[in-house]
C-alpha atoms as a PDB file:
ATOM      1  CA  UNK A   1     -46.368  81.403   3.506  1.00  0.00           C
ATOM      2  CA  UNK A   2     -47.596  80.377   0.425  1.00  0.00           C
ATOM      3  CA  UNK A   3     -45.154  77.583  -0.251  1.00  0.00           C
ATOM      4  CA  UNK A   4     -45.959  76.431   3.191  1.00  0.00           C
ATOM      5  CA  UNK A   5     -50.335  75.837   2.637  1.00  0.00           C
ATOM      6  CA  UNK A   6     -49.304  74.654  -1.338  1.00  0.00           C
ATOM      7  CA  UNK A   7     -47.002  72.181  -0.148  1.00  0.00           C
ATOM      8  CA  UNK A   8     -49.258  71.020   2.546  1.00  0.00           C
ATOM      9  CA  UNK A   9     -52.568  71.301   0.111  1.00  0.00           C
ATOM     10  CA  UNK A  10     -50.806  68.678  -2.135  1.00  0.00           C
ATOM     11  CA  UNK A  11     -49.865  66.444   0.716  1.00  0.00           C
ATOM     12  CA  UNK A  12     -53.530  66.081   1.766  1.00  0.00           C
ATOM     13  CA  UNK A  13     -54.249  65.719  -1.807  1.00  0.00           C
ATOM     14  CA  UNK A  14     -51.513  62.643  -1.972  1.00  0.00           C
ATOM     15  CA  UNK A  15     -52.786  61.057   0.790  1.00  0.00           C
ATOM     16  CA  UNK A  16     -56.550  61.489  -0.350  1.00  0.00           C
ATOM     17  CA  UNK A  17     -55.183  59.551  -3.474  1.00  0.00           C
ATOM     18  CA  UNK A  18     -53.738  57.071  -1.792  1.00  0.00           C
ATOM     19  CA  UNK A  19     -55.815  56.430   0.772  1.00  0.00           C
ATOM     20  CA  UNK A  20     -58.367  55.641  -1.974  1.00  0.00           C
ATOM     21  CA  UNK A  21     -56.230  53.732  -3.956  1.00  0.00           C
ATOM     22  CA  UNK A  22     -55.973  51.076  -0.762  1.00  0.00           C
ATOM     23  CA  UNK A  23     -59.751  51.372  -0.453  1.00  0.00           C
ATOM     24  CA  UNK A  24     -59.953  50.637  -3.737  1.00  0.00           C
ATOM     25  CA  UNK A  25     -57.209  47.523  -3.290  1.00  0.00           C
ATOM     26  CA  UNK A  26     -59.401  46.542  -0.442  1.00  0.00           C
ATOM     27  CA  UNK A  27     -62.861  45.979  -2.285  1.00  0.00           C
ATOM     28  CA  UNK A  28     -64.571  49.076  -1.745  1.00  0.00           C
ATOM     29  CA  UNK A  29     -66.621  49.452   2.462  1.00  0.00           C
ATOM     30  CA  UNK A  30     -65.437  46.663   3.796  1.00  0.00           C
ATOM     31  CA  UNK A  31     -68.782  45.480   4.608  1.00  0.00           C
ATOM     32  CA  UNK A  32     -68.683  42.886   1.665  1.00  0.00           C
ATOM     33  CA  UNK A  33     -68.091  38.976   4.022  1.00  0.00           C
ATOM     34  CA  UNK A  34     -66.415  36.537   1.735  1.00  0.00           C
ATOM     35  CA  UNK A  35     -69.380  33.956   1.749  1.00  0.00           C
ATOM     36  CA  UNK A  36     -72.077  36.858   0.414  1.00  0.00           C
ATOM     37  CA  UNK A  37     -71.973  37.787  -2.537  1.00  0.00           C
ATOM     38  CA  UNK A  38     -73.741  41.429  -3.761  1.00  0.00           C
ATOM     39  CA  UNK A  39     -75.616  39.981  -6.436  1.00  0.00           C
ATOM     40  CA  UNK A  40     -79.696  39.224  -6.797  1.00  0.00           C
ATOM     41  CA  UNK A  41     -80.503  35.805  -6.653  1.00  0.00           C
ATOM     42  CA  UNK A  42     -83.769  35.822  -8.369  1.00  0.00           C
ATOM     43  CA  UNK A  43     -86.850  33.780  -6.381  1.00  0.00           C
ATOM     44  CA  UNK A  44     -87.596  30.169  -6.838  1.00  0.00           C
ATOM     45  CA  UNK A  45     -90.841  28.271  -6.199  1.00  0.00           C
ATOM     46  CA  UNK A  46     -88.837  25.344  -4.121  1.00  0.00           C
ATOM     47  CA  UNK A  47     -89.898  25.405  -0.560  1.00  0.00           C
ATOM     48  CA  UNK A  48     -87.614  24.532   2.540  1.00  0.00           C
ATOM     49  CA  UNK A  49     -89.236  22.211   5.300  1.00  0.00           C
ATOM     50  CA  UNK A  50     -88.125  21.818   8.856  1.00  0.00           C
ATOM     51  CA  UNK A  51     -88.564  18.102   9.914  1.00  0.00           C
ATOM     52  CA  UNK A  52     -89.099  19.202  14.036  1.00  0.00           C
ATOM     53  CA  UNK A  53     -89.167  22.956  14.117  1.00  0.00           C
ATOM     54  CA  UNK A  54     -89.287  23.167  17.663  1.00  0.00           C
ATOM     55  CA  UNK A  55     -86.986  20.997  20.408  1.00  0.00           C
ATOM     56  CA  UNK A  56     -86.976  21.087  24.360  1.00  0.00           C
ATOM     57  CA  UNK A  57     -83.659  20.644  25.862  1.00  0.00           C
ATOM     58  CA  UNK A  58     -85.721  20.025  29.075  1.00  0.00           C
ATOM     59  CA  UNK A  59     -83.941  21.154  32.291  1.00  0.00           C
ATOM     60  CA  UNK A  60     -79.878  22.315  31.548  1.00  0.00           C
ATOM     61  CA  UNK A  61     -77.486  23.110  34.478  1.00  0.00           C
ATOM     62  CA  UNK A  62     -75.450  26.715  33.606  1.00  0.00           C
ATOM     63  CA  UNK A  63     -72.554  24.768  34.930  1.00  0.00           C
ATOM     64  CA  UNK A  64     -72.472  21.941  32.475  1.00  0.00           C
ATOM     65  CA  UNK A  65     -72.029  24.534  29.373  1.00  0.00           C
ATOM     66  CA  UNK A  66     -73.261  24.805  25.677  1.00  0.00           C
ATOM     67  CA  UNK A  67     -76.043  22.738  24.359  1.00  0.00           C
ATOM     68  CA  UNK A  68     -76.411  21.739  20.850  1.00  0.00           C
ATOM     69  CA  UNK A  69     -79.472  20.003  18.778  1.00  0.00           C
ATOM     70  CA  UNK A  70     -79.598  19.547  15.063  1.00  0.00           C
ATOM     71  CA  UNK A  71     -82.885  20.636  13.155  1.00  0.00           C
ATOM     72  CA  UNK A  72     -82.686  19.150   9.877  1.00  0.00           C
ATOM     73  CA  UNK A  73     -84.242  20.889   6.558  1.00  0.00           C
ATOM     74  CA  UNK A  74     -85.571  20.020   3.335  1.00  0.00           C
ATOM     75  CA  UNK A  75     -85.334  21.179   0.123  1.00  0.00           C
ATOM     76  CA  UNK A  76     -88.509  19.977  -1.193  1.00  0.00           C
ATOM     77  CA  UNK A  77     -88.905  21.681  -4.742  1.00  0.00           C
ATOM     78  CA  UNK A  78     -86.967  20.959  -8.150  1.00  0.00           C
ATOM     79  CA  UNK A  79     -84.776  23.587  -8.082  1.00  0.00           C
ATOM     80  CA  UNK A  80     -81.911  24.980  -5.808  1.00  0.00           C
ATOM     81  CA  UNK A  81     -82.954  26.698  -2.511  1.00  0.00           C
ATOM     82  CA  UNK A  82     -80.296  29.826  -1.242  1.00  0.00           C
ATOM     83  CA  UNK A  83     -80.114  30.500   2.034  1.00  0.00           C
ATOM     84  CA  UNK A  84     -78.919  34.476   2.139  1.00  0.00           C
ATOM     85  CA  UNK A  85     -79.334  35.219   6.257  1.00  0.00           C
ATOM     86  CA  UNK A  86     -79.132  33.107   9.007  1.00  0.00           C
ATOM     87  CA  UNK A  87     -79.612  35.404  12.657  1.00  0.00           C
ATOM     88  CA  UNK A  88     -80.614  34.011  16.061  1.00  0.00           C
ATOM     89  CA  UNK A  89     -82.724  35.946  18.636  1.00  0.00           C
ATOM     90  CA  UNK A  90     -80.361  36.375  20.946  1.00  0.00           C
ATOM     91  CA  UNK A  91     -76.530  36.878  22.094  1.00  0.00           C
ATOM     92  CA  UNK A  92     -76.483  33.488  23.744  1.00  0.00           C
ATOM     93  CA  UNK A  93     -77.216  31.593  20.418  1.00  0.00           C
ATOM     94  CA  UNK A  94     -75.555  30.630  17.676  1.00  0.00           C
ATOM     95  CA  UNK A  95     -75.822  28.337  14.243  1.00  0.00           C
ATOM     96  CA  UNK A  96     -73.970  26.818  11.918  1.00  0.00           C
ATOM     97  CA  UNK A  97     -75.507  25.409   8.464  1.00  0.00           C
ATOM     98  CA  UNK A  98     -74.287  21.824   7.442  1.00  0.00           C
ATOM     99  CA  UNK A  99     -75.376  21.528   3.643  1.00  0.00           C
ATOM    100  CA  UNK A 100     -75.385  17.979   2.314  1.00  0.00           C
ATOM    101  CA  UNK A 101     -71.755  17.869   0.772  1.00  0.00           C
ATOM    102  CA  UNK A 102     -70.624  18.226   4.529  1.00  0.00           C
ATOM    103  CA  UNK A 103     -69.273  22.005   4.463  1.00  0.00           C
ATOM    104  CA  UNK A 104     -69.485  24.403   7.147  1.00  0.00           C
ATOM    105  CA  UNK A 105     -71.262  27.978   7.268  1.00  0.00           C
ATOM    106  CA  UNK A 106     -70.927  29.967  10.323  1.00  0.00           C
ATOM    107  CA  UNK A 107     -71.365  31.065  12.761  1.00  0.00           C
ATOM    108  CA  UNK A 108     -73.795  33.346  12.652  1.00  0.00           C
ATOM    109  CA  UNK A 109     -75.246  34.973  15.852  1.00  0.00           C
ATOM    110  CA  UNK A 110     -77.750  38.035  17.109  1.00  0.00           C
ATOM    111  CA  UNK A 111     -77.375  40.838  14.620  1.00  0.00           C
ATOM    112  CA  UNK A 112     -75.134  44.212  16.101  1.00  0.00           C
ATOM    113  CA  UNK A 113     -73.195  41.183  18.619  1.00  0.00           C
ATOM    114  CA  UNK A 114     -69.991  40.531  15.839  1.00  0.00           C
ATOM    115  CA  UNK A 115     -71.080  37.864  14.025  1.00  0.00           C
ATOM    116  CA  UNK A 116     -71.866  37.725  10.275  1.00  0.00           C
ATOM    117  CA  UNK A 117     -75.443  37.512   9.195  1.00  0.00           C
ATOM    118  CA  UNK A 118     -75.221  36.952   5.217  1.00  0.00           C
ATOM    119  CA  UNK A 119     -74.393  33.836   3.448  1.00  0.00           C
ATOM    120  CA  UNK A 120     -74.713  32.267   0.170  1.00  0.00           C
ATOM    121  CA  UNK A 121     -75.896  28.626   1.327  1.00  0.00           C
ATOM    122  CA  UNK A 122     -77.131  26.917  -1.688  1.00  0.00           C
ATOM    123  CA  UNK A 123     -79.545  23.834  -0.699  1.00  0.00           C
ATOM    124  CA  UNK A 124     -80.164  21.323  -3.614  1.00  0.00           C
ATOM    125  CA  UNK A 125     -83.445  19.683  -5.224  1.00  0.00           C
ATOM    126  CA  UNK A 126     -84.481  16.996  -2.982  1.00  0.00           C
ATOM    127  CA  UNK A 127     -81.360  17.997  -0.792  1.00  0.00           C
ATOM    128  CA  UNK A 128     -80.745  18.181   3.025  1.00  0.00           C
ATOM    129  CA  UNK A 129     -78.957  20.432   5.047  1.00  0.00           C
ATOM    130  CA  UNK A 130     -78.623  20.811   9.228  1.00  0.00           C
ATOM    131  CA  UNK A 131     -79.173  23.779  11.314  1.00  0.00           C
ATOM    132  CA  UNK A 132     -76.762  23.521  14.099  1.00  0.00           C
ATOM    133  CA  UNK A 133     -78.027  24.953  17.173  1.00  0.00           C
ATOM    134  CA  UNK A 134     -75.904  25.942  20.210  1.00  0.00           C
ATOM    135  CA  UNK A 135     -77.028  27.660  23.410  1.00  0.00           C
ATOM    136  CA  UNK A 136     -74.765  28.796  25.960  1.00  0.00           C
ATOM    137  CA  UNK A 137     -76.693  29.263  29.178  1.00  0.00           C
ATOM    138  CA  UNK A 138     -74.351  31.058  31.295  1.00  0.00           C
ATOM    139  CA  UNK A 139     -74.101  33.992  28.504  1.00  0.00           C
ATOM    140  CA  UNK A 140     -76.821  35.863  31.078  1.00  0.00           C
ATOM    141  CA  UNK A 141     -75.171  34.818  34.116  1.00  0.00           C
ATOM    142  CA  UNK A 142     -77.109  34.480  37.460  1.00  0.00           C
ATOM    143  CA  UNK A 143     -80.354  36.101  36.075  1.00  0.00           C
ATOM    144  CA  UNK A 144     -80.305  33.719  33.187  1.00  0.00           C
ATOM    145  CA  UNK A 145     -82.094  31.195  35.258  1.00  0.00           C
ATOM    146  CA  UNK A 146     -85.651  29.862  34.365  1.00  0.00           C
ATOM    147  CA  UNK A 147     -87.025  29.163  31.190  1.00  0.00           C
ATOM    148  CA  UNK A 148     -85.568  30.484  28.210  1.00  0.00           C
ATOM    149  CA  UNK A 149     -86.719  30.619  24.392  1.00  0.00           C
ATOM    150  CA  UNK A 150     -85.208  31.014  21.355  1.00  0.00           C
ATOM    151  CA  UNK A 151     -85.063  31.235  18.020  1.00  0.00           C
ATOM    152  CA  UNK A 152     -82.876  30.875  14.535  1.00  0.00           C
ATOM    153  CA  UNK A 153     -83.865  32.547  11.222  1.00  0.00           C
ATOM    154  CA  UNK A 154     -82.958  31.617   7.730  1.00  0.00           C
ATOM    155  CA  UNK A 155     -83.770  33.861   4.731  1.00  0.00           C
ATOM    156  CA  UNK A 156     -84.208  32.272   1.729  1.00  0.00           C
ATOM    157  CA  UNK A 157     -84.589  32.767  -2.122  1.00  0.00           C
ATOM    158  CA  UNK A 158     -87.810  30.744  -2.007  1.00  0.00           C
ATOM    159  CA  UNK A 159     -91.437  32.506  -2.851  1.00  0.00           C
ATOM    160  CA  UNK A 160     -93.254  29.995  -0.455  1.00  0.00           C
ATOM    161  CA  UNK A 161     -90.524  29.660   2.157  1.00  0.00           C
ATOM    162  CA  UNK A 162     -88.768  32.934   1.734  1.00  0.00           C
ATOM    163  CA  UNK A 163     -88.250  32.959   6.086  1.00  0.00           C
ATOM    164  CA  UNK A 164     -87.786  30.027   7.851  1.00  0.00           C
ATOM    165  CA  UNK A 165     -87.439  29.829  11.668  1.00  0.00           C
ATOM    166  CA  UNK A 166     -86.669  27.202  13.913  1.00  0.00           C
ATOM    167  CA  UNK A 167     -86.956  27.504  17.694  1.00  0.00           C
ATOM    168  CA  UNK A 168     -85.733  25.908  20.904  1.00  0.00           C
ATOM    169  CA  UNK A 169     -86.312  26.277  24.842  1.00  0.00           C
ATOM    170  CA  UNK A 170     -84.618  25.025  28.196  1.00  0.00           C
ATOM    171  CA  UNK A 171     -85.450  25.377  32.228  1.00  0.00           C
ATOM    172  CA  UNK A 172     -81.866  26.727  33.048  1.00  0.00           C
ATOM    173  CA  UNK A 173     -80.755  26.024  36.288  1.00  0.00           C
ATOM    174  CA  UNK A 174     -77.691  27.234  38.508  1.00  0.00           C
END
């Protein structure tokens, strides 16, 4: 018998090690997204503007599918702006960032729905970058009818813009 419970205590030990070795392999959690980084990105005094913080798709059919409106952004300080989180307000929304080299960042969505949250989004001096909104007004189905508000946040390195949020609403219709 005791053969038996050695031989099996050092094949649980084995597979501990190994099992940790391909955690290891892996980067560690797994909670780690390729765009965010785990390191501090010390505060900066540059601000982020919105040009039109707010837009009004008006009246929207659920039938004719996904709106999108651009709010553009500003970095209006002398030194580079980060944007760490971008999260919308609900499951329906989503956003993409569009710095000013053209590149793509997203999609991010309602935190707990799937989609990542943390970025690494650097926004120049004097630099502007587009906040891609896109609403999908069937995600409630029927009871989604009637007006509907919502909102993106952005989470920033900045001391006098350190959140940012932009917002949008629509009469949905069947």
């Amino acid at each position: 018998m005791k053969g038996k419970n050695r031989t099996l205590i050092i094949a649980v030990i084995g597979a501990a090690v190994l099992a940790g070795g391909v955690f290891w392999a892996a980067g560690g959690s797994g909670s780690k997204t390729a765009s965010a980084p785990d390191r501090e990105i010390p505060p900066v005094a540059s601000a982020i503007s919105i040009l039109q913080n707010d837009w009004d798709f008006g009246e929207i059919s659920m039938k004719d599918g996904d709106v999108v409106h651009n709010f553009e952004m500003k970095n209006e300080g002398t030194e580079p702006v980060v944007i760490k989180k971008v999260f919308t307000s609900c499951m329906c929304t989503t956003a993409l960032i569009k710095d000013a080299s053209g590149n793509e960042y997203g999609k991010f969505g309602m935190p707990g729905h799937g989609l990542p949250s943390k970025t690494d989004v650097v926004i120049g001096p004097g630099e502007t970058a587009i906040v891609e909104a896109v609403y999908d007004p069937a995600a409630h189905g029927p009871a989604g009818v009637g007006l509907a508000r919502r909102s993106i946040y952005l989470e920033t390195n900045s001391s006098v813009s350190p959140k940012v949020e932009v917002r949008f609403s629509a009469l949905v219709s069947r």
